[in-house]
N, C-alpha and C. Protein backbone atom coordinates (compact mmCIF):
# COMPACT_ATOMS: atom_id res chain seq x y z
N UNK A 1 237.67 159.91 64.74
CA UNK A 1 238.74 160.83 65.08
C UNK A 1 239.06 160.77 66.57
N UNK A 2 237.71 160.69 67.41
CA UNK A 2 238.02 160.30 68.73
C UNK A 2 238.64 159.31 69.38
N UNK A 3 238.60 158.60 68.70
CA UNK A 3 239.13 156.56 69.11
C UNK A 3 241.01 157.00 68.67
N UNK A 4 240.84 157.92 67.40
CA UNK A 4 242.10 157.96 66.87
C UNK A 4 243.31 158.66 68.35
N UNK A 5 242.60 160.05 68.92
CA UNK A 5 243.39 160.76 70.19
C UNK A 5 243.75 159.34 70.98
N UNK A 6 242.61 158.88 71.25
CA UNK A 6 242.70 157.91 72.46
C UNK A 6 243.84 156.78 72.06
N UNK A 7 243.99 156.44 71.12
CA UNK A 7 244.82 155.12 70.79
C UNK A 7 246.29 156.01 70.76
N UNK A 8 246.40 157.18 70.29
CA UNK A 8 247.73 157.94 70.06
C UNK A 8 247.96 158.41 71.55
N UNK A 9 247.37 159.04 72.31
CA UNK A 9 247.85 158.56 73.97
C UNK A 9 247.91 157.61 74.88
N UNK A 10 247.40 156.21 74.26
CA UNK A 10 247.89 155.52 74.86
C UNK A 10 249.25 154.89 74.16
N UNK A 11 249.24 155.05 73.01
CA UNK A 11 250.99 154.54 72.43
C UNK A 11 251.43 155.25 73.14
N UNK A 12 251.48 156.54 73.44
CA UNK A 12 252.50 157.22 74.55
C UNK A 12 252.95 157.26 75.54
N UNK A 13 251.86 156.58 76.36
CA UNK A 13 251.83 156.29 77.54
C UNK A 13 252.57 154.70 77.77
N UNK A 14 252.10 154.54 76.93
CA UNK A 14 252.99 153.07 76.80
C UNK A 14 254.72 153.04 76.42
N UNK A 15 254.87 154.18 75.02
CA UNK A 15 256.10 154.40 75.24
C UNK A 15 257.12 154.82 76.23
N UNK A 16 256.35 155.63 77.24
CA UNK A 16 256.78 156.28 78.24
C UNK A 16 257.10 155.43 79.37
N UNK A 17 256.51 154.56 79.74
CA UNK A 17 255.98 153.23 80.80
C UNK A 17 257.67 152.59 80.55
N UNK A 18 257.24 152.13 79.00
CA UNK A 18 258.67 151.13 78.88
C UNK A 18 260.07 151.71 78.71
N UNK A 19 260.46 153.06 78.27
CA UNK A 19 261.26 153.49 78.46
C UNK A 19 262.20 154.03 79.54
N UNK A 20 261.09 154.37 80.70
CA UNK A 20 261.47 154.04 82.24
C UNK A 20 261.95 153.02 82.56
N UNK A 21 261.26 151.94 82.28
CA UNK A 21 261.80 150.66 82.67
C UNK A 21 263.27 150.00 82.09
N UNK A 22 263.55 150.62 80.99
CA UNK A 22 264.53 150.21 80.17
C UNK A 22 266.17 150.98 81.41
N UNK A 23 265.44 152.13 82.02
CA UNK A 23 266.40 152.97 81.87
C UNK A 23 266.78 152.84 84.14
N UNK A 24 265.62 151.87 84.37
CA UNK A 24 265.52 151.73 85.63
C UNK A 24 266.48 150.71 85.68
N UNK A 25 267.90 150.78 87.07
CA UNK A 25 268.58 149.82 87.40
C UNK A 25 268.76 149.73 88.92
N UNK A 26 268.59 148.33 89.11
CA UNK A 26 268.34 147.56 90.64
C UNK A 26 269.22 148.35 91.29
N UNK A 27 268.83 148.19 92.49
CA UNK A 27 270.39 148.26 93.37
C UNK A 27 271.07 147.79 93.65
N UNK A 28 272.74 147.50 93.50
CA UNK A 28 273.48 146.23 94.03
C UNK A 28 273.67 146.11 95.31
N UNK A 29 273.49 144.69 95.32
CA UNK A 29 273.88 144.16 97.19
C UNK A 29 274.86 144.55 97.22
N UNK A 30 275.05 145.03 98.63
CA UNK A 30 276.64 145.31 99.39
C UNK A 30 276.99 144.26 100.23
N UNK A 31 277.76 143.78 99.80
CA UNK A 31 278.35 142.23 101.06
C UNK A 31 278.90 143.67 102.07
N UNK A 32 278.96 142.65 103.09
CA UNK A 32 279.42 143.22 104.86
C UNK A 32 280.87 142.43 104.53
N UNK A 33 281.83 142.60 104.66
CA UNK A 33 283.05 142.05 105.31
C UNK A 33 283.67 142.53 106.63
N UNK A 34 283.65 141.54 107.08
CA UNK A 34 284.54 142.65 108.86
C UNK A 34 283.73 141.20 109.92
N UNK A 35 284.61 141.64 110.93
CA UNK A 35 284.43 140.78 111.97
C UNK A 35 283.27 140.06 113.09
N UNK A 36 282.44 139.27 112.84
CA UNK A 36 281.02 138.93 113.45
C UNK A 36 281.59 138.66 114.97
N UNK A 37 282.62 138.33 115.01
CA UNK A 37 282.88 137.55 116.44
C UNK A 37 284.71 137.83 116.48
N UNK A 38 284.74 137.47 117.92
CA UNK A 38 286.28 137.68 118.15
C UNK A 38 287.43 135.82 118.83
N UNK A 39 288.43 136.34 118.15
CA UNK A 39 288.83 135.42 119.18
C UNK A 39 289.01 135.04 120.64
N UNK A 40 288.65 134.10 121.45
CA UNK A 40 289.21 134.29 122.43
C UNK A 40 290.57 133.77 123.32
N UNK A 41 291.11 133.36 122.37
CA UNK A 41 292.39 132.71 123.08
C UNK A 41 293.63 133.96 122.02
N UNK A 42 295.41 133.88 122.25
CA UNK A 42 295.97 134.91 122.19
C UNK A 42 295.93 134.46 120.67
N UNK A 43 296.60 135.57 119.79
CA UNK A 43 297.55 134.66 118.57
C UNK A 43 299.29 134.35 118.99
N UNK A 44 299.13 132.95 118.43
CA UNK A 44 300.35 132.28 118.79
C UNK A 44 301.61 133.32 118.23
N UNK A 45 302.84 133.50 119.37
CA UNK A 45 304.04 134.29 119.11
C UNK A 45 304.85 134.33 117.79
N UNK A 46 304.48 132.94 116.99
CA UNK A 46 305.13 132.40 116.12
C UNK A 46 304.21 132.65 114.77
N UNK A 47 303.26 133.32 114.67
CA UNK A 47 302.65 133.90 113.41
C UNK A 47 302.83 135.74 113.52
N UNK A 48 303.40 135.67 112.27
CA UNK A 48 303.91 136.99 111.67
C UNK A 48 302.70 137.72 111.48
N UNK A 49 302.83 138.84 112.08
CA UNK A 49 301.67 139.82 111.99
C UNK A 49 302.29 141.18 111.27
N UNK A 50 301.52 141.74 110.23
CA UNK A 50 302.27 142.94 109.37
C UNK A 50 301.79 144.14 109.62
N UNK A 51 300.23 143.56 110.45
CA UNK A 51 299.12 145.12 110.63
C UNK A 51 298.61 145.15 111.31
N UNK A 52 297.56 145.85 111.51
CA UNK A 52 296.10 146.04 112.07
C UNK A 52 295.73 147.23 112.03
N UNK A 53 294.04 147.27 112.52
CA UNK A 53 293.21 148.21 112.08
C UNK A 53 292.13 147.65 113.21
N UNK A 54 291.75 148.92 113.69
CA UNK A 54 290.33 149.05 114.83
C UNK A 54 289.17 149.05 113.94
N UNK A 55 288.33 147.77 114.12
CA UNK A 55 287.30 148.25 113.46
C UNK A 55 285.80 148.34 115.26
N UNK A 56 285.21 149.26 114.29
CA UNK A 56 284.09 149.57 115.54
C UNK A 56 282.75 148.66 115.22
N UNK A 57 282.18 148.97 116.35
CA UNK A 57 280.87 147.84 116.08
C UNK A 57 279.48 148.63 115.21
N UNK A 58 279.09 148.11 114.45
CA UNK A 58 278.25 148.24 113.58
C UNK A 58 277.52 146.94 113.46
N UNK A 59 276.45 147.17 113.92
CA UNK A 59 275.96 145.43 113.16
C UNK A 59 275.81 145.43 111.78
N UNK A 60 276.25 144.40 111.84
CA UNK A 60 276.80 142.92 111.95
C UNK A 60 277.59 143.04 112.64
N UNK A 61 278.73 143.73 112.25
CA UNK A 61 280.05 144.12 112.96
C UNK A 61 280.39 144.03 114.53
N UNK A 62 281.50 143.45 115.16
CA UNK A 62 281.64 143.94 116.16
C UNK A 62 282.75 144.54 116.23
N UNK A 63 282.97 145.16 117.82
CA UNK A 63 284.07 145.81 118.11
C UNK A 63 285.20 144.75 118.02
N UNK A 64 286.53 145.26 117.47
CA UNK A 64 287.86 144.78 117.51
C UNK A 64 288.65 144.75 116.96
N UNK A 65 290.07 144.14 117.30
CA UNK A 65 291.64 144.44 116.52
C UNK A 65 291.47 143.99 115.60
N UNK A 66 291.64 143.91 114.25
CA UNK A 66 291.78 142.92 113.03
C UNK A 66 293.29 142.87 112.52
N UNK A 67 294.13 142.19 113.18
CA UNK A 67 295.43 141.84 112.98
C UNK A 67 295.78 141.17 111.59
N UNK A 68 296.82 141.47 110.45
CA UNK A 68 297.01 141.24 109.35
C UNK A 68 297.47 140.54 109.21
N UNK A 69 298.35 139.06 108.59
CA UNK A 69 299.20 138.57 108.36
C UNK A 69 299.40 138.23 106.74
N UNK A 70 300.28 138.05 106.32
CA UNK A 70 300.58 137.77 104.54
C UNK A 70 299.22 137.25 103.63
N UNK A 71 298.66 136.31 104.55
CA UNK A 71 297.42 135.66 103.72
C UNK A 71 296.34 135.70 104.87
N UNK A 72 296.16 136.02 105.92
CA UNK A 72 295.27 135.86 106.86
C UNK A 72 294.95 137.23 107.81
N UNK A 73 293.49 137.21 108.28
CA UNK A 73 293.82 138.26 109.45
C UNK A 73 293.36 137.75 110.81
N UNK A 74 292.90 137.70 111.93
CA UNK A 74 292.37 137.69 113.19
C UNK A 74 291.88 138.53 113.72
N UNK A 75 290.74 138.66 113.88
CA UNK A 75 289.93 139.72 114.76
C UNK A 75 289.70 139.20 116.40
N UNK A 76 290.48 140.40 117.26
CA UNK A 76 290.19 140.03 118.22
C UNK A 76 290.03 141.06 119.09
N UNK A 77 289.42 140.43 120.19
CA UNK A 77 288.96 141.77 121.54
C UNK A 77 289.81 142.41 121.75
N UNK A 78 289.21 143.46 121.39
CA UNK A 78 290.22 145.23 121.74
C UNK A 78 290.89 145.25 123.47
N UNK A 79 289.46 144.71 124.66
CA UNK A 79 289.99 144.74 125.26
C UNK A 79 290.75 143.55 126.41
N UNK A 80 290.98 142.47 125.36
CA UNK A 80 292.50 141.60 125.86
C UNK A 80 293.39 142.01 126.62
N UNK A 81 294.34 141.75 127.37
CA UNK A 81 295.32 142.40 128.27
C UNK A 81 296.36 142.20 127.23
N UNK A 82 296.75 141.16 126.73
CA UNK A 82 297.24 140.86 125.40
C UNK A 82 297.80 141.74 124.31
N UNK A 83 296.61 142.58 123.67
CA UNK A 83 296.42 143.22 122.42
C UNK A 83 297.31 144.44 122.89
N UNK A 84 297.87 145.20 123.81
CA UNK A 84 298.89 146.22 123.69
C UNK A 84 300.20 145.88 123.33
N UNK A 85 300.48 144.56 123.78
CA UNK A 85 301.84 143.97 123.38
C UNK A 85 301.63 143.32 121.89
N UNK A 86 301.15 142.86 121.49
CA UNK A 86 300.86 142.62 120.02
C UNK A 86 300.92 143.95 118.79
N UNK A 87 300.41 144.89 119.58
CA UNK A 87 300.03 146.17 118.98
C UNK A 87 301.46 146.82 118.78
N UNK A 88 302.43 147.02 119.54
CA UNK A 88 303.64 147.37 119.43
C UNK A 88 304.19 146.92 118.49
N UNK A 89 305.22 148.22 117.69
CA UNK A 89 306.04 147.85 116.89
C UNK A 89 304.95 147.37 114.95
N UNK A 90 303.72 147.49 114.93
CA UNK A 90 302.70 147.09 113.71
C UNK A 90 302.15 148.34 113.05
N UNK A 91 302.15 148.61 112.23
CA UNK A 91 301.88 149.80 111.73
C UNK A 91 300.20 149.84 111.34
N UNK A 92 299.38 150.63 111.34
CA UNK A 92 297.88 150.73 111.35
C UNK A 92 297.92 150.79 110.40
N UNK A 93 296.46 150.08 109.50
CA UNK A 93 296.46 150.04 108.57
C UNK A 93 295.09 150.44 108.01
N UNK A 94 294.73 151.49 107.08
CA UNK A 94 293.79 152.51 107.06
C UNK A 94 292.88 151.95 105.32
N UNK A 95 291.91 151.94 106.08
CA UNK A 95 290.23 151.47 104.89
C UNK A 95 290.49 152.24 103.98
């Protein structure tokens, strides 16, 4: 009768074990997207820009403009002498 308790708590314990596990889920990776590095030369006058957005530094991340275009963007140093005249006239574009 004694062997009998012991074998009926451990089926339980065992049921219990694997049903956690059934019910346990990983955590998903989060990819980083955003800017590691900046440009340092201007963007050429002759590529159409539709946006931008300030992103701040976070590592990975660094600080800078991320300028939009139809299929592309450019991240570049916020502080360029450059980037105020680029910035004119582009509407911000919000995460």
């Amino acid at each position: 009768m004694h062997l009998c308790w012991k074998l009926a708590l451990m089926m339980m314990v065992l049921v219990c074990v694997t049903a956690q596990q059934v019910n346990y889920r990983r955590p998903t990776r989060v990819g980083v997207t955003c800017c590691k590095e900046v440009l340092k030369g201007r963007i050429p006058p002759e590529v159409k820009l539709i946006g931008y957005r300030h992103q701040n530094a976070l590592s990975p991340c660094v600080d800078a403009i991320v300028f939009y275009t139809e299929k592309d963007k450019y991240c570049s140093d916020p502080t360029a002498r450059w980037i105020q005249f680029r910035l004119k006239g582009l509407k911000e574009i919000e995460d």
